[in-house]
N, C-alpha and C. Protein backbone atom coordinates (compact mmCIF):
# COMPACT_ATOMS: atom_id res chain seq x y z
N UNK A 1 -136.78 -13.91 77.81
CA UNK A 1 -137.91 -14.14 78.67
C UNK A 1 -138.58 -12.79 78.95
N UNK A 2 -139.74 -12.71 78.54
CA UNK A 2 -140.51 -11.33 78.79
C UNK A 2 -140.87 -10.91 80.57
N UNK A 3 -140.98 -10.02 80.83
CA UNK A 3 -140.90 -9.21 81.89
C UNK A 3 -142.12 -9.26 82.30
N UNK A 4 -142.71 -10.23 83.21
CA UNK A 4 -144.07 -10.16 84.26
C UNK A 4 -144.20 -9.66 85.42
N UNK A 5 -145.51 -8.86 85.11
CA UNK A 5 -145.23 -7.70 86.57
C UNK A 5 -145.98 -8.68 87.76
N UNK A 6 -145.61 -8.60 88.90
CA UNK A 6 -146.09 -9.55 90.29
C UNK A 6 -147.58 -9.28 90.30
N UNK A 7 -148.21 -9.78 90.95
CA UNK A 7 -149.70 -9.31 90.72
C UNK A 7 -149.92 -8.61 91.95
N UNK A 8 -150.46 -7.62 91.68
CA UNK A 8 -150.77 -6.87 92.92
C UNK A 8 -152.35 -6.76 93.43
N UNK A 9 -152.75 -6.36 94.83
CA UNK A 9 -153.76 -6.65 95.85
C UNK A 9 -154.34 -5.39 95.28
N UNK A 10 -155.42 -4.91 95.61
CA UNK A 10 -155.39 -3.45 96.28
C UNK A 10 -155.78 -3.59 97.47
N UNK A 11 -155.21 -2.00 98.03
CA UNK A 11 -155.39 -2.14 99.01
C UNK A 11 -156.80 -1.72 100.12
N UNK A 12 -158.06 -2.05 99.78
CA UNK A 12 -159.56 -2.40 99.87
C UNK A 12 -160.29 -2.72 98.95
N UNK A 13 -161.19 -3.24 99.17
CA UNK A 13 -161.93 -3.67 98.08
C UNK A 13 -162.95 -2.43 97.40
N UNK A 14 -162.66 -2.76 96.54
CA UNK A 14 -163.07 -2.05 94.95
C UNK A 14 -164.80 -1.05 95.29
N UNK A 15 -164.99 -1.64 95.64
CA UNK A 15 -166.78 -0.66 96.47
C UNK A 15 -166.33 0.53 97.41
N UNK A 16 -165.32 0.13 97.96
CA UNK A 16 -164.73 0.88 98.85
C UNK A 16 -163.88 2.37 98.69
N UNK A 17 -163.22 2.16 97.27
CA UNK A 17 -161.95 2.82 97.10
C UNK A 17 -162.49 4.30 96.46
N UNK A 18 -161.85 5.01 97.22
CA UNK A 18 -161.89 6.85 97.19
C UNK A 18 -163.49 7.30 96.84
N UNK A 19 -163.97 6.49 97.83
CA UNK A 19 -165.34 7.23 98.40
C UNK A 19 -164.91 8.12 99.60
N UNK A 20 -165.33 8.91 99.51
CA UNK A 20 -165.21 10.17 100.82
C UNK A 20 -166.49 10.05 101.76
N UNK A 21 -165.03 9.97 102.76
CA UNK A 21 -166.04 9.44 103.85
C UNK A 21 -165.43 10.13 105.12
N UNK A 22 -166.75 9.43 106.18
CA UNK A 22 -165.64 9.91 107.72
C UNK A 22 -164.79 9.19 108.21
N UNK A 23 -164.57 7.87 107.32
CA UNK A 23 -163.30 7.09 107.72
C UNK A 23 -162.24 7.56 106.85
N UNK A 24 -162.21 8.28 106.08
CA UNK A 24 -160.93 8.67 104.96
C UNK A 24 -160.80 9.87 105.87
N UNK A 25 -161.26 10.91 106.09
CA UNK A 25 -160.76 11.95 107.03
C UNK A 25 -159.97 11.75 108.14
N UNK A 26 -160.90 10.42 109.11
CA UNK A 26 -160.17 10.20 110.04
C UNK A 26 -158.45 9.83 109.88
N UNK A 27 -158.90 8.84 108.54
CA UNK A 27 -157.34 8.40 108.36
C UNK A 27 -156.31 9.53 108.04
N UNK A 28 -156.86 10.48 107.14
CA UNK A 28 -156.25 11.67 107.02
C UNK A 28 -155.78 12.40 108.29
N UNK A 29 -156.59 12.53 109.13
CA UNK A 29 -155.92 12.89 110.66
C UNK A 29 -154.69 11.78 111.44
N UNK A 30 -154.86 10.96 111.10
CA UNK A 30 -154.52 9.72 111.60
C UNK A 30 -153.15 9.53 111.10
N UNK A 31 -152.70 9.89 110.02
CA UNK A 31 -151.79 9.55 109.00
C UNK A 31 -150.93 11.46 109.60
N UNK A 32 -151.67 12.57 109.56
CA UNK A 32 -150.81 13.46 110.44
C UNK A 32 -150.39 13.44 111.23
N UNK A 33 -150.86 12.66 112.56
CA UNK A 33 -150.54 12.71 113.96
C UNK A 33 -149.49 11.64 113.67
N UNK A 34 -149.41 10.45 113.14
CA UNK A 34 -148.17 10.04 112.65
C UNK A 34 -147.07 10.53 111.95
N UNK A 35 -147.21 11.31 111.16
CA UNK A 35 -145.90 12.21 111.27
C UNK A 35 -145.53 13.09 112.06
N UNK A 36 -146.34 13.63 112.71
CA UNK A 36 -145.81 14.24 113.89
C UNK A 36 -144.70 13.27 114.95
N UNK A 37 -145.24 12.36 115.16
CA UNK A 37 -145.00 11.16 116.28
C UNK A 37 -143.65 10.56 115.67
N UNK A 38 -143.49 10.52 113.98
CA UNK A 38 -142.07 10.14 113.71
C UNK A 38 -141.29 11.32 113.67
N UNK A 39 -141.51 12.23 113.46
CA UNK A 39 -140.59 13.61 113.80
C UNK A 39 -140.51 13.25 115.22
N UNK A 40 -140.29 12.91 116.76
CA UNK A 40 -140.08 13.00 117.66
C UNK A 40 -139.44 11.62 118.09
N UNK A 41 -140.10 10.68 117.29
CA UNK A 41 -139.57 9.06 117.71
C UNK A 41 -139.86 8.52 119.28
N UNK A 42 -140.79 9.57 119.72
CA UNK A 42 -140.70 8.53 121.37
C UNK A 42 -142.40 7.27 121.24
N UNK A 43 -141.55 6.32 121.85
CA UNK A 43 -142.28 5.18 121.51
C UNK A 43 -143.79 4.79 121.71
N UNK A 44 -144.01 5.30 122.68
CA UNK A 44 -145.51 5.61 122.99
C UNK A 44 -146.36 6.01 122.29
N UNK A 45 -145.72 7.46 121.63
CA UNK A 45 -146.80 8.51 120.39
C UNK A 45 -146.70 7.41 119.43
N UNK A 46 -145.35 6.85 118.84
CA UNK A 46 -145.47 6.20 117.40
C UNK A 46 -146.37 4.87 117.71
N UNK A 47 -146.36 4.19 118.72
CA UNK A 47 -147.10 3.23 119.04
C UNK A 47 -148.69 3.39 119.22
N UNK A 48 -149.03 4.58 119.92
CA UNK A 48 -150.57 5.20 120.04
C UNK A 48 -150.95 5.27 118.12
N UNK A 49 -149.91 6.06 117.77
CA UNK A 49 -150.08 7.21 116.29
C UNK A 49 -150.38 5.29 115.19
N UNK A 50 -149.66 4.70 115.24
CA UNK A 50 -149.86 3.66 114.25
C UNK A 50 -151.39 2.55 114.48
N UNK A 51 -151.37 2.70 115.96
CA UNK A 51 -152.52 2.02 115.96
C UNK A 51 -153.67 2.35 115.66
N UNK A 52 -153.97 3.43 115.66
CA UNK A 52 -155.32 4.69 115.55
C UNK A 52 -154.96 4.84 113.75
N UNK A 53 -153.66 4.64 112.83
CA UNK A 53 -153.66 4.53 111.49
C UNK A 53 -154.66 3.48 111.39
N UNK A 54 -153.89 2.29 112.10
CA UNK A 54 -154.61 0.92 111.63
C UNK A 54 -156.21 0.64 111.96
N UNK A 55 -156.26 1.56 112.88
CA UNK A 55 -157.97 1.35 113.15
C UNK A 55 -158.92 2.02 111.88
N UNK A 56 -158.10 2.94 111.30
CA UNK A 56 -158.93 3.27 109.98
C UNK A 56 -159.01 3.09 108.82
N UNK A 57 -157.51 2.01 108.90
CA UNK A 57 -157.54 1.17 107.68
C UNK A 57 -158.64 0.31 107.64
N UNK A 58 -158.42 -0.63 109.02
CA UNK A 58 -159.72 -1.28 109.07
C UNK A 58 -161.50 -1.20 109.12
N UNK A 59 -161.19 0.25 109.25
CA UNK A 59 -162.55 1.05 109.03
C UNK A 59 -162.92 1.08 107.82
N UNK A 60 -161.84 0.87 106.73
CA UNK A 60 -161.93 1.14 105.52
C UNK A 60 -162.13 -0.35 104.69
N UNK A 61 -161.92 -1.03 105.76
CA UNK A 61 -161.55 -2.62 105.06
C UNK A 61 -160.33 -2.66 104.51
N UNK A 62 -159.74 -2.18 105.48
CA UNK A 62 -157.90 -1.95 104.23
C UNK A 62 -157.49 -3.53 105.59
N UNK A 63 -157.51 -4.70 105.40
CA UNK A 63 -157.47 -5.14 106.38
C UNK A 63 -155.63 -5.41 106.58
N UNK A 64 -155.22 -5.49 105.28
CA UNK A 64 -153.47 -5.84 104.93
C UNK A 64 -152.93 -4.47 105.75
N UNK A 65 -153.61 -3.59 105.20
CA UNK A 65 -152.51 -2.63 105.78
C UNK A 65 -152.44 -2.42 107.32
N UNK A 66 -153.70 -2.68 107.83
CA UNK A 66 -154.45 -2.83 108.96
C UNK A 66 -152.87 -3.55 110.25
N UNK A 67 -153.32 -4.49 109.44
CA UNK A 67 -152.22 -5.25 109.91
C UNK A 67 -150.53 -5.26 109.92
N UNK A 68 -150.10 -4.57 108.78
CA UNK A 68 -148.61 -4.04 108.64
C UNK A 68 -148.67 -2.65 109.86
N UNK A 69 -149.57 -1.90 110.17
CA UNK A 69 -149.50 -0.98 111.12
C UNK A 69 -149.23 -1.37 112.30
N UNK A 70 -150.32 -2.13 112.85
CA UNK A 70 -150.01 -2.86 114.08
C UNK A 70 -148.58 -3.72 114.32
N UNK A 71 -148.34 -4.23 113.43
CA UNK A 71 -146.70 -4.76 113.23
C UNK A 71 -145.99 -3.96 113.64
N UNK A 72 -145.75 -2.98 112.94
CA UNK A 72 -145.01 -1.47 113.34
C UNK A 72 -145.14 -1.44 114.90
N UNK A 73 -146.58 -1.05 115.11
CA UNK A 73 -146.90 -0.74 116.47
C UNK A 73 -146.66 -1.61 117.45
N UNK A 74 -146.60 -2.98 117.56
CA UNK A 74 -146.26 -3.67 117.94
C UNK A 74 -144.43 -3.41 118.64
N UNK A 75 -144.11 -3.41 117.10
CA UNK A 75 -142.74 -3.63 117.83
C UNK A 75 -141.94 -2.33 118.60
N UNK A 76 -143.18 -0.89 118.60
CA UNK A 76 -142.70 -0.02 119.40
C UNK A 76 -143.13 -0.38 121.12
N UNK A 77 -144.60 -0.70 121.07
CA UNK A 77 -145.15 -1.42 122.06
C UNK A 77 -143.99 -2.19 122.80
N UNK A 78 -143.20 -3.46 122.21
CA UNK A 78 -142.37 -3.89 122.89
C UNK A 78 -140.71 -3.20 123.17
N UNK A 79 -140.49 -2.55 122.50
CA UNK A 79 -139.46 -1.24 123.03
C UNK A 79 -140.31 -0.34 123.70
N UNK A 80 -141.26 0.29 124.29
CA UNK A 80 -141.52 0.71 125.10
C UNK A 80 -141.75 -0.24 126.50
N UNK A 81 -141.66 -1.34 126.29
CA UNK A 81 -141.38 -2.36 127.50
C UNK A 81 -143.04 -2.46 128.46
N UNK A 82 -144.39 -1.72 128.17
CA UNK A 82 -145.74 -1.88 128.52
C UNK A 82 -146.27 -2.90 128.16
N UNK A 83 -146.51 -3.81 129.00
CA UNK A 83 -147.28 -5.01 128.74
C UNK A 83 -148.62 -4.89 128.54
N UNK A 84 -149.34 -3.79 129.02
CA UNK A 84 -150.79 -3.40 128.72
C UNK A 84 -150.73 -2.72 127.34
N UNK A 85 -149.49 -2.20 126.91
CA UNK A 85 -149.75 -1.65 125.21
C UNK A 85 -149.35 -2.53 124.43
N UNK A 86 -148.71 -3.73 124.82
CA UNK A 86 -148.38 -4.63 123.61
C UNK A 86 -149.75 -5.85 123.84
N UNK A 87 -150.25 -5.83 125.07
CA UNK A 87 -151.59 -6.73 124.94
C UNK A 87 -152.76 -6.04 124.16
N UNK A 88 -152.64 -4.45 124.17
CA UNK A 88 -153.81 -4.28 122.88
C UNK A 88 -154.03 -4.16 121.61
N UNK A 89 -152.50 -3.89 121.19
CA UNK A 89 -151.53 -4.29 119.48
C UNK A 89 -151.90 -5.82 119.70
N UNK A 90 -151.61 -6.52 120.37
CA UNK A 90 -151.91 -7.87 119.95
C UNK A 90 -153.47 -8.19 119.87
N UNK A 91 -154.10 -7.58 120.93
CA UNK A 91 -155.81 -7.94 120.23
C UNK A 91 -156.39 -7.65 118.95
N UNK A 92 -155.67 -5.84 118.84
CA UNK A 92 -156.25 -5.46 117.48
C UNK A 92 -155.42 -6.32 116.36
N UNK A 93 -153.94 -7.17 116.37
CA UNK A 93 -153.49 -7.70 115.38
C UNK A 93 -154.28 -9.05 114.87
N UNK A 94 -154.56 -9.54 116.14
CA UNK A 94 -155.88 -10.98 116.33
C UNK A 94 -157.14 -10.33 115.48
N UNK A 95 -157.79 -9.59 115.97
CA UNK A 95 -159.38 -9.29 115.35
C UNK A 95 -158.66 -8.60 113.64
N UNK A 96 -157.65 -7.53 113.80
CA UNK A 96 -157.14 -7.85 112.10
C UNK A 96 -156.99 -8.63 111.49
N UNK A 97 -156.02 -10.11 111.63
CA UNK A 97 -155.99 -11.15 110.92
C UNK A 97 -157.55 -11.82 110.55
N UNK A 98 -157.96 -12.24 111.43
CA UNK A 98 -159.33 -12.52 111.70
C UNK A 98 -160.17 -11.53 110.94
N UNK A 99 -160.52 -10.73 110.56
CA UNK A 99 -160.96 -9.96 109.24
C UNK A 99 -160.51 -10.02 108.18
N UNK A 100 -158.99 -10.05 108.28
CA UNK A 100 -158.71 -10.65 106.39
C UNK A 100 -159.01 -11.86 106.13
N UNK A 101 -159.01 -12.58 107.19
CA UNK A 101 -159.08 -14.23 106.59
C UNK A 101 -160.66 -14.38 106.23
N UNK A 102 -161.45 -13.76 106.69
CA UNK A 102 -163.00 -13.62 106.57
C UNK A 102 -163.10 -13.04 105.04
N UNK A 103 -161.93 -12.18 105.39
CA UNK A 103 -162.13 -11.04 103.40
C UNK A 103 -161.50 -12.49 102.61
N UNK A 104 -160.99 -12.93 102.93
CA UNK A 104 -159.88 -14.09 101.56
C UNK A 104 -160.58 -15.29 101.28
N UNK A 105 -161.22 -15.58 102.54
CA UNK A 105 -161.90 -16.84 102.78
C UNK A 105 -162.16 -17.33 100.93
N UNK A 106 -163.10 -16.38 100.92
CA UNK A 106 -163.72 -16.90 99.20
C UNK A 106 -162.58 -17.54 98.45
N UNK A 107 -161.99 -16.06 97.96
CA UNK A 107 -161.36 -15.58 96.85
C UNK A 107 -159.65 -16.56 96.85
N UNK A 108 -158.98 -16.60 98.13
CA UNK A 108 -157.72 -16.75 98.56
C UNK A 108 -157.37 -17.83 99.06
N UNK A 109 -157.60 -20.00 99.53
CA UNK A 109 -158.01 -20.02 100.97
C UNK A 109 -156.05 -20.32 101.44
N UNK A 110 -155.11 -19.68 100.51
CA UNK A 110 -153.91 -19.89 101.48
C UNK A 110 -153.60 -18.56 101.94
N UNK A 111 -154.18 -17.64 101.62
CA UNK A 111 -154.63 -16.25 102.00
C UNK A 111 -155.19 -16.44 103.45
N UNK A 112 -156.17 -16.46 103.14
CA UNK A 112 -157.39 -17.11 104.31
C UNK A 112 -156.12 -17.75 105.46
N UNK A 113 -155.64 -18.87 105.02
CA UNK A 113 -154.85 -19.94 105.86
C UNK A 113 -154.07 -19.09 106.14
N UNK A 114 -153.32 -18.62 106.20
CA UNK A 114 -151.86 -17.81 106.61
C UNK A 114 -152.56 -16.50 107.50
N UNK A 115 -153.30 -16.42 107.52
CA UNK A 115 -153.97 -14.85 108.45
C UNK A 115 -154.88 -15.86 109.24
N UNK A 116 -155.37 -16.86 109.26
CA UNK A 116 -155.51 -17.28 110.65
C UNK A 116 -154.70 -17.77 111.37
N UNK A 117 -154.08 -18.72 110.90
CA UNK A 117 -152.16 -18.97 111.66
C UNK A 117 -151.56 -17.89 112.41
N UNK A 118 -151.35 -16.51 111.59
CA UNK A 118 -151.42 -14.86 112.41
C UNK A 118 -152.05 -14.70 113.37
N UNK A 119 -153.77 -14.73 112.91
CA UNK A 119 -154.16 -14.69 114.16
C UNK A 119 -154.19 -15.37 115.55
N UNK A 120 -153.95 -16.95 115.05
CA UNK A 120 -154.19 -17.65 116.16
C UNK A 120 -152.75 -16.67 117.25
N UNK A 121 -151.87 -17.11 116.39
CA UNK A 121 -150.15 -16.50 117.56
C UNK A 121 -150.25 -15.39 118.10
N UNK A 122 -151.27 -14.35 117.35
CA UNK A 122 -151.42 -13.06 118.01
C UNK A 122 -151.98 -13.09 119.23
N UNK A 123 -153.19 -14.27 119.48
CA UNK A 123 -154.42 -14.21 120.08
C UNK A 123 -153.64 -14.86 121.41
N UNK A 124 -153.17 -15.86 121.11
CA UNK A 124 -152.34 -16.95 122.12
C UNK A 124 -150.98 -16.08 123.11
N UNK A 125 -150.70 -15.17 122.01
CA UNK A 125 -149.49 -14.47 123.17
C UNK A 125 -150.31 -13.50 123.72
N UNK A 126 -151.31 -12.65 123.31
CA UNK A 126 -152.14 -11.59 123.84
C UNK A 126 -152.54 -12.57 125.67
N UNK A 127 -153.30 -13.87 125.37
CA UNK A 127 -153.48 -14.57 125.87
C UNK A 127 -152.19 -14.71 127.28
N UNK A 128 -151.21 -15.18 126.63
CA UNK A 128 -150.27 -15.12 127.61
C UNK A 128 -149.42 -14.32 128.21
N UNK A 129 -149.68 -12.79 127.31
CA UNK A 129 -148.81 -11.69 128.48
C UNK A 129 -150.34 -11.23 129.18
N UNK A 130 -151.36 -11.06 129.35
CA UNK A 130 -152.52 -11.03 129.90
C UNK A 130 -152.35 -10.88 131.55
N UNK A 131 -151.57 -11.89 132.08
CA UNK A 131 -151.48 -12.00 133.32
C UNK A 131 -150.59 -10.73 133.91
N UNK A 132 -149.64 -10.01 132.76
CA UNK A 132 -148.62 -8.73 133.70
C UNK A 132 -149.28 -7.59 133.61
N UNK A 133 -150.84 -7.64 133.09
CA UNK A 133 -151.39 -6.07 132.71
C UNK A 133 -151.87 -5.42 134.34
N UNK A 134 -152.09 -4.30 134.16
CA UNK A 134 -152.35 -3.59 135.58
C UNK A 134 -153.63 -3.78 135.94
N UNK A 135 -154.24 -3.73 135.68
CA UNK A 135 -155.82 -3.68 135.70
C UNK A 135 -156.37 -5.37 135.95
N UNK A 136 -156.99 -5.74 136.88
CA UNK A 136 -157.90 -7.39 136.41
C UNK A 136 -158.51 -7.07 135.65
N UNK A 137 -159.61 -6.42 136.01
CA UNK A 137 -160.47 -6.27 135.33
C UNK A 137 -160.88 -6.34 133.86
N UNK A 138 -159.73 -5.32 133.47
CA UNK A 138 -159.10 -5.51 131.87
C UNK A 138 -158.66 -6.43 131.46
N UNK A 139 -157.87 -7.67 132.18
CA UNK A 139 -157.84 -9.06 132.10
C UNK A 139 -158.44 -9.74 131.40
N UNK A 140 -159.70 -9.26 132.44
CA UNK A 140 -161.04 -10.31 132.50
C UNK A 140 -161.51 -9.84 130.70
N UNK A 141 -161.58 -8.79 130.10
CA UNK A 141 -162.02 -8.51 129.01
C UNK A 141 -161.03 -8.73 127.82
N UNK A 142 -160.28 -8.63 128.08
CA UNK A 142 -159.14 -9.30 127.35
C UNK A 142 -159.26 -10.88 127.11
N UNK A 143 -159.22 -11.54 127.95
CA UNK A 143 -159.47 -12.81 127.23
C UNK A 143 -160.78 -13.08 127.02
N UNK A 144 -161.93 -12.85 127.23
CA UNK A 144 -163.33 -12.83 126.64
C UNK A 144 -162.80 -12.16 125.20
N UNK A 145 -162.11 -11.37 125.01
CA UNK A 145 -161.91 -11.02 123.55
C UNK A 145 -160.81 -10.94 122.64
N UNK A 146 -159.87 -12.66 123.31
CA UNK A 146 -159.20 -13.09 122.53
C UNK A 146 -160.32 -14.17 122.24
N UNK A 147 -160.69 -14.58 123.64
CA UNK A 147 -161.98 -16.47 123.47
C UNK A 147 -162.62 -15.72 122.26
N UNK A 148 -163.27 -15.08 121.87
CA UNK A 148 -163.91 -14.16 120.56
C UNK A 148 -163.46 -14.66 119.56
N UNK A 149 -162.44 -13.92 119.24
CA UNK A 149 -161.02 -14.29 117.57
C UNK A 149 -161.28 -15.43 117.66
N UNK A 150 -160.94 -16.21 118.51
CA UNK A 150 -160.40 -17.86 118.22
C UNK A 150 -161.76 -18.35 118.07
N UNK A 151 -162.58 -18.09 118.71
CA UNK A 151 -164.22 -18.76 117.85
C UNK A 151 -164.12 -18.64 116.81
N UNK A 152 -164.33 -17.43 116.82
CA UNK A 152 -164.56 -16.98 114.85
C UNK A 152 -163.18 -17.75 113.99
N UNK A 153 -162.41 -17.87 114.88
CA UNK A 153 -161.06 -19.09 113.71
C UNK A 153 -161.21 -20.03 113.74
N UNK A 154 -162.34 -20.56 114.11
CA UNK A 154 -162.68 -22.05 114.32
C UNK A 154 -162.16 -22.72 115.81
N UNK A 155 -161.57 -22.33 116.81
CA UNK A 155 -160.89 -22.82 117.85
C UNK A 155 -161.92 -22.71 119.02
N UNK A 156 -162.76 -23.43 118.57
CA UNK A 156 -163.39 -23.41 119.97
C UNK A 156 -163.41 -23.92 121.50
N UNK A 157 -162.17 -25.31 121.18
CA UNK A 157 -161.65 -25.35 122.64
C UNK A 157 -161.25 -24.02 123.02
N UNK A 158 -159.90 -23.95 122.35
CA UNK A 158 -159.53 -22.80 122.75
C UNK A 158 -160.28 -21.52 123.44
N UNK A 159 -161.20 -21.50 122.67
CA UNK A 159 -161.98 -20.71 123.24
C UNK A 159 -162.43 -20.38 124.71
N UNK A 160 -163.18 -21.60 124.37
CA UNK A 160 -163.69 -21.97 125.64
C UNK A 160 -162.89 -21.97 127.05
N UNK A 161 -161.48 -22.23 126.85
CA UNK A 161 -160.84 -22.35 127.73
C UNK A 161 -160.11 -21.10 127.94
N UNK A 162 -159.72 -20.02 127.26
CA UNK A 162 -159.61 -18.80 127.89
C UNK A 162 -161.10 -17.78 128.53
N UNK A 163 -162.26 -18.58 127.70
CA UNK A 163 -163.55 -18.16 128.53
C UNK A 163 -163.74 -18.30 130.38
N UNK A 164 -162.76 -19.46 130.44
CA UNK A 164 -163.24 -20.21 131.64
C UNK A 164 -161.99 -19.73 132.57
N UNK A 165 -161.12 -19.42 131.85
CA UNK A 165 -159.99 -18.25 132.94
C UNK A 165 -160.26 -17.09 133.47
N UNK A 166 -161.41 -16.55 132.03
CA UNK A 166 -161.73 -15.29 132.48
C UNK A 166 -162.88 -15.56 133.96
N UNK A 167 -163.70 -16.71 133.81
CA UNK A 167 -164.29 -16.90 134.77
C UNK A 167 -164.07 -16.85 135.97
N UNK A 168 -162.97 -17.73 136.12
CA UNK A 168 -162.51 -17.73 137.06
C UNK A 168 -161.49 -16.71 138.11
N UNK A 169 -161.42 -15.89 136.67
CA UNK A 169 -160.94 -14.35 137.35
C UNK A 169 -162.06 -13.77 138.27
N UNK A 170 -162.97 -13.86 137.33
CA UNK A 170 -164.20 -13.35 137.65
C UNK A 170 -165.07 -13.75 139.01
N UNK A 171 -164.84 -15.13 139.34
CA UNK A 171 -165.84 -15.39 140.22
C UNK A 171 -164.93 -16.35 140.97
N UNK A 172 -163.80 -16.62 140.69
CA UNK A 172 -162.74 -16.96 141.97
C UNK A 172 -162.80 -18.23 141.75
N UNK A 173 -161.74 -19.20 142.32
CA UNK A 173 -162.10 -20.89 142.26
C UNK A 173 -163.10 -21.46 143.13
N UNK A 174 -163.38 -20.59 144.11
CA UNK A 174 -164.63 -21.14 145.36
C UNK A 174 -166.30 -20.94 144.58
N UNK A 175 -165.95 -20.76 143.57
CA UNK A 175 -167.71 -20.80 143.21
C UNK A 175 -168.41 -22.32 142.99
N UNK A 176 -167.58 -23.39 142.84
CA UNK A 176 -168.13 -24.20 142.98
C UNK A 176 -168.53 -24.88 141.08
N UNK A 177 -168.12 -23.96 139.91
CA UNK A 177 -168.83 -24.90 139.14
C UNK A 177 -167.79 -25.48 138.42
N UNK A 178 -167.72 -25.96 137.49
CA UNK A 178 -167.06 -26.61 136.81
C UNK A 178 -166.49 -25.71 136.04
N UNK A 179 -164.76 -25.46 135.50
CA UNK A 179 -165.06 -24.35 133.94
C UNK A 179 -165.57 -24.84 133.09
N UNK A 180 -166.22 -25.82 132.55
CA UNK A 180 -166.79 -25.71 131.15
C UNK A 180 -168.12 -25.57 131.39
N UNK A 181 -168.66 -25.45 132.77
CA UNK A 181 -169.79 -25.63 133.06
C UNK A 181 -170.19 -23.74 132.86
N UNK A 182 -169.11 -23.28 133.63
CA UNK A 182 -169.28 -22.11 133.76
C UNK A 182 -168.70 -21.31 132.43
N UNK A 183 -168.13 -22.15 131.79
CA UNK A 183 -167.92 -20.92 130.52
C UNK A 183 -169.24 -21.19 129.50
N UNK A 184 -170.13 -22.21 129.42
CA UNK A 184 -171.55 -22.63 129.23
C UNK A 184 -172.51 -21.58 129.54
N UNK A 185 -172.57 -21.74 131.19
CA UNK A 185 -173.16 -20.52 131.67
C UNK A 185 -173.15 -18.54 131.13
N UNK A 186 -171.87 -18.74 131.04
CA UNK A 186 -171.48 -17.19 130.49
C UNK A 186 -171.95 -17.00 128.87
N UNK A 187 -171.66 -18.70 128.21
CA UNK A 187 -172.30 -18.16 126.91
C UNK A 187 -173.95 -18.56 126.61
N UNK A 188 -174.48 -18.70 128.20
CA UNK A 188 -176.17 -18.83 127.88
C UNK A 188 -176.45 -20.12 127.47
N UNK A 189 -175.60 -21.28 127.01
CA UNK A 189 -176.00 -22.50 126.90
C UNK A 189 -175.72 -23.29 127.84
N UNK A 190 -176.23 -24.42 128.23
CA UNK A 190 -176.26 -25.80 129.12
C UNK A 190 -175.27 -27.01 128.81
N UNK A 191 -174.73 -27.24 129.86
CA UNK A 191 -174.08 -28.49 129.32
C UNK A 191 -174.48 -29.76 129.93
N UNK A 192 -175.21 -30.69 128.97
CA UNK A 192 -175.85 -31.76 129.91
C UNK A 192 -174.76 -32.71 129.84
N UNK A 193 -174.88 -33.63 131.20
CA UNK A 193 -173.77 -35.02 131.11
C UNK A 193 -175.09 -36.20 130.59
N UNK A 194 -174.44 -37.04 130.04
CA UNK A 194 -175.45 -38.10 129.47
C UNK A 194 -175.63 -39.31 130.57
């Protein structure tokens, strides 16, 4: 039986690859301060150092690798025990998936399918550690930009309904409207009853 090699990805698309740019520098910085950060191992730097990799993968459209970083980062995020650093590894892992599945859509669709499944779980736990972060405020923007991802994944209940939490962060339960009325309101459209 002859010897078939696996088929391999690259890792951005082909328009993209070893153009010099200010996103290849950055990554070049990006990719140092990460070795620095694994020469020391404390969880914070490697967790800061991988996410700022992955932001320039995705600068690059590297969206796979994008996403294996944040993984990484992720799971320092949760050994560092910060619920505000593992809620922003999980946004950027949401809006990552949610970019490859947009890149695969065409070409891939169990590609496509399997990176929105990612995203949805990313978006949904981001969603649910949300409530231990320090800040409301940041809350409040946090789920306006998980409700985001899950539009763009097709989930627009979903959506809608972390829209209408954020609302209600926002403007308290005494305002009087309805949430779907008011997550309507926030996105500029009307909701008529028939």
């Amino acid at each position: 039986m002859p010897f078939k090699p696996a088929a391999v990805r690259p890792l951005m698309p082909a328009d993209q690859a070893m153009l010099p740019s200010a996103a290849r520098a950055a990554l070049r910085e990006a990719a140092a301060a990460l070795d620095v950060a694994e020469r020391y191992r404390n969880p914070l730097e490697m967790c800061l150092a991988l996410a700022q990799v992955a932001r320039c993968y995705r600068a690059l459209q590297a969206h796979e690798a994008a996403e294996a970083c944040l993984g990484h980062a992720l799971r320092w995020a949760q050994t560092l025990g910060a619920a505000d650093q593992a809620v922003e590894i999980l946004c950027l892992l949401a809006e990552a998936g949610c970019a490859l599945a947009e890149q695969a859509r065409g070409s891939d669709s169990r590609r496509s399918y399997a990176a929105l499944e990612r995203t949805r779980d990313h978006a949904f736990e981001a969603a649910a550690l949300v409530g231990r972060v320090a800040d409301p405020q940041w809350e409040i923007k946090v789920l306006l930009r998980v409700s985001d991802v899950l539009d763009r994944c097709g989930d627009h209940d979903d959506a809608v309904e972390l829209q209408s939490r954020a609302m209600r962060l926002m403007y308290g339960p005494e305002t009087g409207l309805d949430p779907v009325d008011a997550a309507a309101a926030a996105a500029g459209t009307a909701v008529f009853e028939a």
